[in-house]
Structure formats: structure tokens, C-alpha cells
Protein backbone atom coordinates (compact mmCIF):
# COMPACT_ATOMS: atom_id res chain seq x y z
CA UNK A 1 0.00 0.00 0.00
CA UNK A 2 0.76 3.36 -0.72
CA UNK A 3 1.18 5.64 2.61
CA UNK A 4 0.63 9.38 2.54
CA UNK A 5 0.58 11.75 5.73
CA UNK A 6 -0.03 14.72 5.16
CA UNK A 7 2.73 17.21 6.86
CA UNK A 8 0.59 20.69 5.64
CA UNK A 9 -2.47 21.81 4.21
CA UNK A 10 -4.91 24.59 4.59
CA UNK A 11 -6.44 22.73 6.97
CA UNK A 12 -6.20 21.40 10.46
CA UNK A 13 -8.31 19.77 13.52
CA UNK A 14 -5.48 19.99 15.97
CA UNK A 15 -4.85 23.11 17.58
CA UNK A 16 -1.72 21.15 17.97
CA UNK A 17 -0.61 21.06 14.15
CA UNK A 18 -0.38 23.88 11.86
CA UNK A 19 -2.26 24.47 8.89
CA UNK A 20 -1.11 27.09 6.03
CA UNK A 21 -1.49 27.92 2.80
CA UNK A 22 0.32 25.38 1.14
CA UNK A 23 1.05 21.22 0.93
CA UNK A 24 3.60 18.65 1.70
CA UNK A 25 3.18 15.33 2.13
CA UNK A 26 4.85 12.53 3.17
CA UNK A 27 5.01 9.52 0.60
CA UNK A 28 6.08 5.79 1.59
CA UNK A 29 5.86 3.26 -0.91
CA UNK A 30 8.05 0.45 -2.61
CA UNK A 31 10.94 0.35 0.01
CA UNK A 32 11.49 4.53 -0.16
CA UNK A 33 9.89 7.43 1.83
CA UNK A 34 9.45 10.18 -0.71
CA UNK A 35 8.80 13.75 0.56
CA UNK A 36 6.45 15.70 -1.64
CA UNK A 37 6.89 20.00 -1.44
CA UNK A 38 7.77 21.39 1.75
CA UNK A 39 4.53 23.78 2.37
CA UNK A 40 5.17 28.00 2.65
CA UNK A 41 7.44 27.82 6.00
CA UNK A 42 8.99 25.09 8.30
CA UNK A 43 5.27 23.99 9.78
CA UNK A 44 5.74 20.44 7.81
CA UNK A 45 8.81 19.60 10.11
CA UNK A 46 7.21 20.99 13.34
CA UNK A 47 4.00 18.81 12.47
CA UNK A 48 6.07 15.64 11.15
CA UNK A 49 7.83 16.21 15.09
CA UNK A 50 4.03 16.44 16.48
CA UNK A 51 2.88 13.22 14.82
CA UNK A 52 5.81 11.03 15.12
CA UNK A 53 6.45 10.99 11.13
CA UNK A 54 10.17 9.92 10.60
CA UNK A 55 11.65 12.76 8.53
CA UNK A 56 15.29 11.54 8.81
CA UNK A 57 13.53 7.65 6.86
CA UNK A 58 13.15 10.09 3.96
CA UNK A 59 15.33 9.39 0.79
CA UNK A 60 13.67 11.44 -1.80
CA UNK A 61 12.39 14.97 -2.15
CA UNK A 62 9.92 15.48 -5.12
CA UNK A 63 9.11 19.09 -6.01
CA UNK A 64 5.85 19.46 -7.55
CA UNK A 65 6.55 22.91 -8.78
CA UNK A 66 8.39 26.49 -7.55
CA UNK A 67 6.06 28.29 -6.03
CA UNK A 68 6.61 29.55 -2.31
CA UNK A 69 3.16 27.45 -0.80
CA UNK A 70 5.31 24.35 -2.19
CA UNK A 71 8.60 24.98 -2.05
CA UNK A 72 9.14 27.78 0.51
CA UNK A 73 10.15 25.15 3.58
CA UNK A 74 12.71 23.55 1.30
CA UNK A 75 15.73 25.29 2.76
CA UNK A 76 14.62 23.96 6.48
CA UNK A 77 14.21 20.81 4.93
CA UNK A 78 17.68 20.66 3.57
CA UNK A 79 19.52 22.06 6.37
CA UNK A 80 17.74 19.10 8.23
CA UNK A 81 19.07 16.55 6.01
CA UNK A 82 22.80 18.01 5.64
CA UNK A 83 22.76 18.48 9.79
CA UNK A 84 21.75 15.01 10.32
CA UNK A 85 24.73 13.49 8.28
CA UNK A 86 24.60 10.48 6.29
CA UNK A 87 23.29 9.87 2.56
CA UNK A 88 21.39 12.53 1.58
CA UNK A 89 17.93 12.12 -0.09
CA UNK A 90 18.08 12.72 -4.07
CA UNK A 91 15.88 15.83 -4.86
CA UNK A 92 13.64 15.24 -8.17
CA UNK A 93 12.34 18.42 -10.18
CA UNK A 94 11.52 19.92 -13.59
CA UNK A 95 14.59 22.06 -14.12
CA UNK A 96 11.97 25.41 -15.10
CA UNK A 97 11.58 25.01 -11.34
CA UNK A 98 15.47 27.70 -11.12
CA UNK A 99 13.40 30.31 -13.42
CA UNK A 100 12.65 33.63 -11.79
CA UNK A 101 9.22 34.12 -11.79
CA UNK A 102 6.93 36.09 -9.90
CA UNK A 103 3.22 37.54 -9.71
CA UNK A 104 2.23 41.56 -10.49
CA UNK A 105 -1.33 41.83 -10.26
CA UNK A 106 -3.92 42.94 -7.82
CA UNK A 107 -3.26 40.70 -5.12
CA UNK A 108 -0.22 41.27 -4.74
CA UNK A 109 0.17 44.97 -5.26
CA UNK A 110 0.14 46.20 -1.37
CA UNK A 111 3.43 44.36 -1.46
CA UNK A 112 4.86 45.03 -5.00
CA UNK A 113 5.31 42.14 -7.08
CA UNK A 114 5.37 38.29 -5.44
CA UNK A 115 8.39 36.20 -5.73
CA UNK A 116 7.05 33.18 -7.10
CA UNK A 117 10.68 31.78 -7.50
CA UNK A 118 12.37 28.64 -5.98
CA UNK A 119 13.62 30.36 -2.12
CA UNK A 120 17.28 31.40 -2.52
CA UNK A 121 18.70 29.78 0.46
CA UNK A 122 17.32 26.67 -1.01
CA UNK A 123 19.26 27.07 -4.76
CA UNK A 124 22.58 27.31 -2.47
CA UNK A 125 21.94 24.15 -0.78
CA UNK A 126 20.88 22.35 -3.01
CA UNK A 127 24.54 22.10 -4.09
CA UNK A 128 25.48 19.52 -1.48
CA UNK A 129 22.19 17.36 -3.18
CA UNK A 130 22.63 14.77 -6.10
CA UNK A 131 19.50 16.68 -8.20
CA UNK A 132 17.76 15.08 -10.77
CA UNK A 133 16.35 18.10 -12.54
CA UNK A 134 14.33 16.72 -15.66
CA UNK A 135 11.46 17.68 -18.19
CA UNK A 136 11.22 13.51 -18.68
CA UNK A 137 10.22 10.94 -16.62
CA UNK A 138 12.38 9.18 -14.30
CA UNK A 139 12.11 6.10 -12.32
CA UNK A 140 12.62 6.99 -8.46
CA UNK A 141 12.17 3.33 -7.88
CA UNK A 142 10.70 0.36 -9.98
CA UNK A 143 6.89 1.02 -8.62
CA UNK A 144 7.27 4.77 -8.22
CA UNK A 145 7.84 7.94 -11.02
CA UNK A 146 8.49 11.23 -11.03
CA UNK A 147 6.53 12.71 -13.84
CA UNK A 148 8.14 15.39 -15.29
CA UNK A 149 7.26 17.78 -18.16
CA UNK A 150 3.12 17.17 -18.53
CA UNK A 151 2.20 17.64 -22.33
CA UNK A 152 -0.77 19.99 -22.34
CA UNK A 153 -3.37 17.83 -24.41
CA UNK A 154 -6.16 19.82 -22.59
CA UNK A 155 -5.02 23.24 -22.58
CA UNK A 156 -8.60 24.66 -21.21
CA UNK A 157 -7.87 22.62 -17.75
CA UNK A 158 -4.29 24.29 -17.46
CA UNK A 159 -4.30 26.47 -13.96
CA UNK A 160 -2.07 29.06 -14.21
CA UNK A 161 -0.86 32.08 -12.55
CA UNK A 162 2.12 34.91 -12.83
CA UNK A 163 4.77 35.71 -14.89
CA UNK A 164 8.23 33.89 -15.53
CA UNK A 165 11.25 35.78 -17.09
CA UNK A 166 11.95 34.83 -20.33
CA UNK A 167 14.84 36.92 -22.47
CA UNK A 168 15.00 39.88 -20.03
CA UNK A 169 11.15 40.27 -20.05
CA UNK A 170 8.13 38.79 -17.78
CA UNK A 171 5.90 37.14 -20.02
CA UNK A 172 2.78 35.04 -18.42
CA UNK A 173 4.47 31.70 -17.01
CA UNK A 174 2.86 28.43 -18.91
CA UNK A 175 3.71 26.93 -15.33
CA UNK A 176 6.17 23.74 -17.10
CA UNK A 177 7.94 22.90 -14.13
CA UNK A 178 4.40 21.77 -12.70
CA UNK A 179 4.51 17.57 -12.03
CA UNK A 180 3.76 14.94 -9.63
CA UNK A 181 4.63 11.41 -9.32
CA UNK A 182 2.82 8.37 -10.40
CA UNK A 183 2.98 4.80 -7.94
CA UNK A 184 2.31 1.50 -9.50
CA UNK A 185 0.27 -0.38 -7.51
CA UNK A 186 -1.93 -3.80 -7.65
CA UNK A 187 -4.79 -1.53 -7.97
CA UNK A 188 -3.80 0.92 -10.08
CA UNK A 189 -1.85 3.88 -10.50
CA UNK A 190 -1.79 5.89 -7.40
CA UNK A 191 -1.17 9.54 -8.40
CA UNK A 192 0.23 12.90 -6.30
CA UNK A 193 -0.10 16.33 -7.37
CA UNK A 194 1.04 19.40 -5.92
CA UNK A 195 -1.33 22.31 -7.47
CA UNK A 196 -1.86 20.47 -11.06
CA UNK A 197 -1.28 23.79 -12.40
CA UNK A 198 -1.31 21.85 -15.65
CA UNK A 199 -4.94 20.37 -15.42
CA UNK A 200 -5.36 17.18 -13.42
CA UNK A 201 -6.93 15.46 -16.60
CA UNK A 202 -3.36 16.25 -18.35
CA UNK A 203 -1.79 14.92 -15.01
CA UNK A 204 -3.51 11.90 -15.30
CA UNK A 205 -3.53 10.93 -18.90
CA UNK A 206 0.27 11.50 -19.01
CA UNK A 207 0.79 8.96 -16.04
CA UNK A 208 -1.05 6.45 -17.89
CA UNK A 209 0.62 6.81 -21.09
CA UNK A 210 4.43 6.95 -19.13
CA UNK A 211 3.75 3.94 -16.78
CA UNK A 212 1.13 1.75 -19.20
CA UNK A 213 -0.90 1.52 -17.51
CA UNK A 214 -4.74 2.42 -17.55
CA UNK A 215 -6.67 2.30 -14.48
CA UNK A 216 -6.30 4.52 -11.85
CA UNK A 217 -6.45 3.45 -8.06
CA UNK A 218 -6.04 6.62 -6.56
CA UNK A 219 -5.61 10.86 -7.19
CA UNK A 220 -4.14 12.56 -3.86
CA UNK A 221 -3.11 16.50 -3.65
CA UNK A 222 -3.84 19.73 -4.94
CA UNK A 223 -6.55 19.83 -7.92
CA UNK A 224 -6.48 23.61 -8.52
CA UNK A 225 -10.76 23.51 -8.53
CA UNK A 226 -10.82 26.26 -5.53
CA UNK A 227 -11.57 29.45 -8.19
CA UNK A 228 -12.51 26.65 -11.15
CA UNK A 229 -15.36 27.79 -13.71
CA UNK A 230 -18.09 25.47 -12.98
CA UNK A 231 -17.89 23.77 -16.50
CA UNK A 232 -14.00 23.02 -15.50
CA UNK A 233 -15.19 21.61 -12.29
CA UNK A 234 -18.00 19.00 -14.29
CA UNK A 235 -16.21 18.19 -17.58
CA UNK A 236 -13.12 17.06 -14.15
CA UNK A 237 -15.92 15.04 -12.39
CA UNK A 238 -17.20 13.53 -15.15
CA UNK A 239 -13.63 12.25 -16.53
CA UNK A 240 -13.20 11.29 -13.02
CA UNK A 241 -16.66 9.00 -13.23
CA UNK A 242 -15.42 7.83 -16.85
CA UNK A 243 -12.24 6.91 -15.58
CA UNK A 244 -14.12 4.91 -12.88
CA UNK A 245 -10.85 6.42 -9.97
CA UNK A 246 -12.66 5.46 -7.23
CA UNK A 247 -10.78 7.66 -4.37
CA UNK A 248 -10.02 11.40 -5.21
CA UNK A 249 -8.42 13.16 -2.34
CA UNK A 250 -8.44 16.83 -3.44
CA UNK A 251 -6.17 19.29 -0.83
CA UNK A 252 -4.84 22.21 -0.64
CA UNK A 253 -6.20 24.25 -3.53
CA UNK A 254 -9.04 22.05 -4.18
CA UNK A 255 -11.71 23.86 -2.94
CA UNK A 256 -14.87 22.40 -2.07
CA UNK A 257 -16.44 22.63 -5.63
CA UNK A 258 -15.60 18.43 -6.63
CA UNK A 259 -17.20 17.52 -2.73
CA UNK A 260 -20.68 18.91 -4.59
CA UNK A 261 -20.29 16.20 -6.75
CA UNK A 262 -19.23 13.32 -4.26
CA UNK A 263 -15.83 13.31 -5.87
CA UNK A 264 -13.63 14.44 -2.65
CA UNK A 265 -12.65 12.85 0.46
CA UNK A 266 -11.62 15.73 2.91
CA UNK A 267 -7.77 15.28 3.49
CA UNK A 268 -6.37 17.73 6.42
CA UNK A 269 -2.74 17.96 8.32
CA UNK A 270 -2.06 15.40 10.82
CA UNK A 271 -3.97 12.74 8.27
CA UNK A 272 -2.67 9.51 7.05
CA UNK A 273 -4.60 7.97 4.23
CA UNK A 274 -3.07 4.08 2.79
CA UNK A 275 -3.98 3.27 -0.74
């Protein structure tokens, strides 16, 4: 069985564990503990402390994409791992994920543009880390793989936001360095995304067609649906019915427009969930 606690979401029961803007999850499965973004600050290793989650098992880190909700505890993360000693995990990513990118608009004018970029203290030390940066998939082990680049067959269930710099000039960021990971199971395909800024129907069809397989046990993590026009959010539930997945946990930036439909299990910090 796949095993996913969840270190941070926007969510929490327990006055005890933090909730915030943001995911990261903690993935064991096939002989490796895999953890999956590092939420906005260091909550996810305070929480993993709270709930007893070994974060010194973990010999992966899988970045879903740059942005600060996912990638802004990375540095603790790190430090944790090179102040520890021994082998260090390997750190999977899209290598768009170095690009500076950031977000000018409305909500973030009281503060001048966002950085939207991968967390400087994290670039430095991630120099100590054997990276696998990649826009194709790789194997992280024989039942588990790291995505990469997601071809865009449905572009109109792409979520995407802010700009990325691109020959001196900020141009609107088609979000490429968005992935997951796909886990083989006897069921099915188990499948984690961080924001699936690049439609979870894109997500999905590109794990089947990379691992060969065609059923679908399982779709955990963020499903972008929280601001979702509501013919996004049916033409998703009904591939989701087609497709026959029969658990969908949607987190994070889910919103609570797929539990209309009966599609979403509610998923909050402190959870463990084994598929």
C-alpha cells in the first residue's frame, strides 16, 4: 500500500498542528519514503515532530513545482538533512523550477510584485544534493515515477498564474515545471499532485501513457478547482466518473467545488490515508 501523511495543508483539527497555505506530504511506498513539497514555512517539520512521522527515513524529495506554498520550507528541509549526516535524499524536479518568476497583479500589489521563484537559500543548498532536474520521466524506484514535463493535451484545464522571465522580459508563465509522481500499484496507479497547475486530466492521462498503464487506483493532492469555472469543475468530475478512480483526495487548492459532486474525500494535516 501506498502511505501518505499529510505534513501541511490549509487545513487542520489539531490546535496542535499547523495548517497554512500550502502542501507537503509525506510519501512511503516500494521500500522509499518520498517527501512531496515542503509547504510555505517550516510547519511540515514541526507537524512531522508532532505526529511522530520519521523525517530523517526520507530518501527522496519530489518538487511538484516552484512556487513559495510548495517549495518555501525547502531550505529547512535541507539544512535538516545536511545536519543530520549520512546519505542525503536525491531531490527530483523539472529544471523550469530555477526560473525567476513572480506575480504583479492585484493581489499582490500592497506588497509590489510576489516572488514566485524557488527560495534562494534553497538554490545554495541544493549544491550539497545529487539533483535530478528533468522535463522527462524518471524512475525513483521500480513502482514509483516522477513525472516530469506534462504535455498539455487539454489546454482549457491548465491552472495558471504569474509571470516567468523569459529573455530579459516577464511574459505570463505556462507553469512547465508543474509535475507529480505516479505509484504503480496492484490496484492501479496511485497519483500525487502538488497544485496540477497543468490540469489534473493532463496529469492523469500522461501517467497512464508513461507507466502503461490504464486504471487509476487513486488521485491525492492539490486539484487547482478552488476558483474553477463550474464547467472546468463537471467536464473534471465527469472524466473522473469515466475513468471509474474510485478515491479522489483533493487538498490544498481544491476547494470544495468536486465535494458537490461526491468526488472528494476531505484530506487535512495530521492525516494519514493508505492506498
Amino acid at each position: 500500500m501506498v502511505g501518505i501523511t499529510v505534513l501541511v495543508e490549509n487545513r487542520t483539527r489539531s490546535k496542535a498542528l499547523r495548517s497554512e497555505d500550502g502542501l507537503s506530504l509525506l510519501v512511503e511506498y516500494d521500500g522509499v519514503v518520498i517527501l512531496f513539497d515542503t509547504g510555505e514555512t517550516s510547519a511540515f517539520m514541526e507537524n512531522a515532530r508532532q505526529i511522530g512521522a520519521d523525517m530523517g527515513a526520507v530518501t527522496d524529495i519530489v518538487l511538484s513545482h516552484s512556487h513559495p506554498d510548495h517549495s518555501g520550507g525547502l531550505a529547512e528541509a535541507l539544512d535538516f538533512f545536511v545536519r543530520r549526516g549520512g546519505v542525503l535524499p536525491r531531490v527530483y524536479l523539472h529544471p523550469d523550477i530555477f526560473r525567476e518568476k513572480r506575480r504583479d497583479d492585484a493581489s499582490a500589489a500592497a506588497h509590489g510584485a510576489k516572488n514566485l521563484s524557488l527560495p534562494a537559500a534553497a538554490r545554495a543548498l541544493l549544491d550539497s544534493f545529487f539533483v535530478v532536474g528533468s522535463k522527462m520521466p524518471q524512475r525513483i524506484s521500480e513502482r514509483i515515477v516522477f513525472l516530469g514535463e506534462i504535455p498539455r493535451r487539454y489546454p482549457e484545464a491548465c491552472a495558471l498564474t504569474g509571470d516567468v522571465l523569459e529573455e530579459g522580459a516577464f511574459v505570463s508563465d505556462p507553469l512547465l515545471d508543474d509535475t507529480g509522481i505516479a505509484c504503480i500499484t496492484p490496484e492501479g496507479l496511485v497519483i500525487i499532485t502538488g497544485c496540477a497547475h497543468s490540469g489534473i486530466i493532463n496529469i492523469v492521462e500522461h501517467a497512464k501513457s508513461v507507466t502503461h498503464i490504464q486504471t487509476v487506483h487513486a488521485v491525492v493532492g492539490g486539484l487547482h478547482m478552488r476558483d474553477a469555472a463550474p464547467e472546468l469543475v463537471a467536464r473534471t468530475v465527469q472524466y473522473f466518473r469515466e475513468q471509474r478512480i474510485p478515491h479522489v483526495y483533493g487538498c490544498h487548492c481544491t476547494g470544495t467545488a468536486l465535494a458537490a459532486y461526491g468526488c472528494n474525500k476531505e484530506l487535512v494535516v495530521g492525516d494519514r490515508v493508505d492506498l
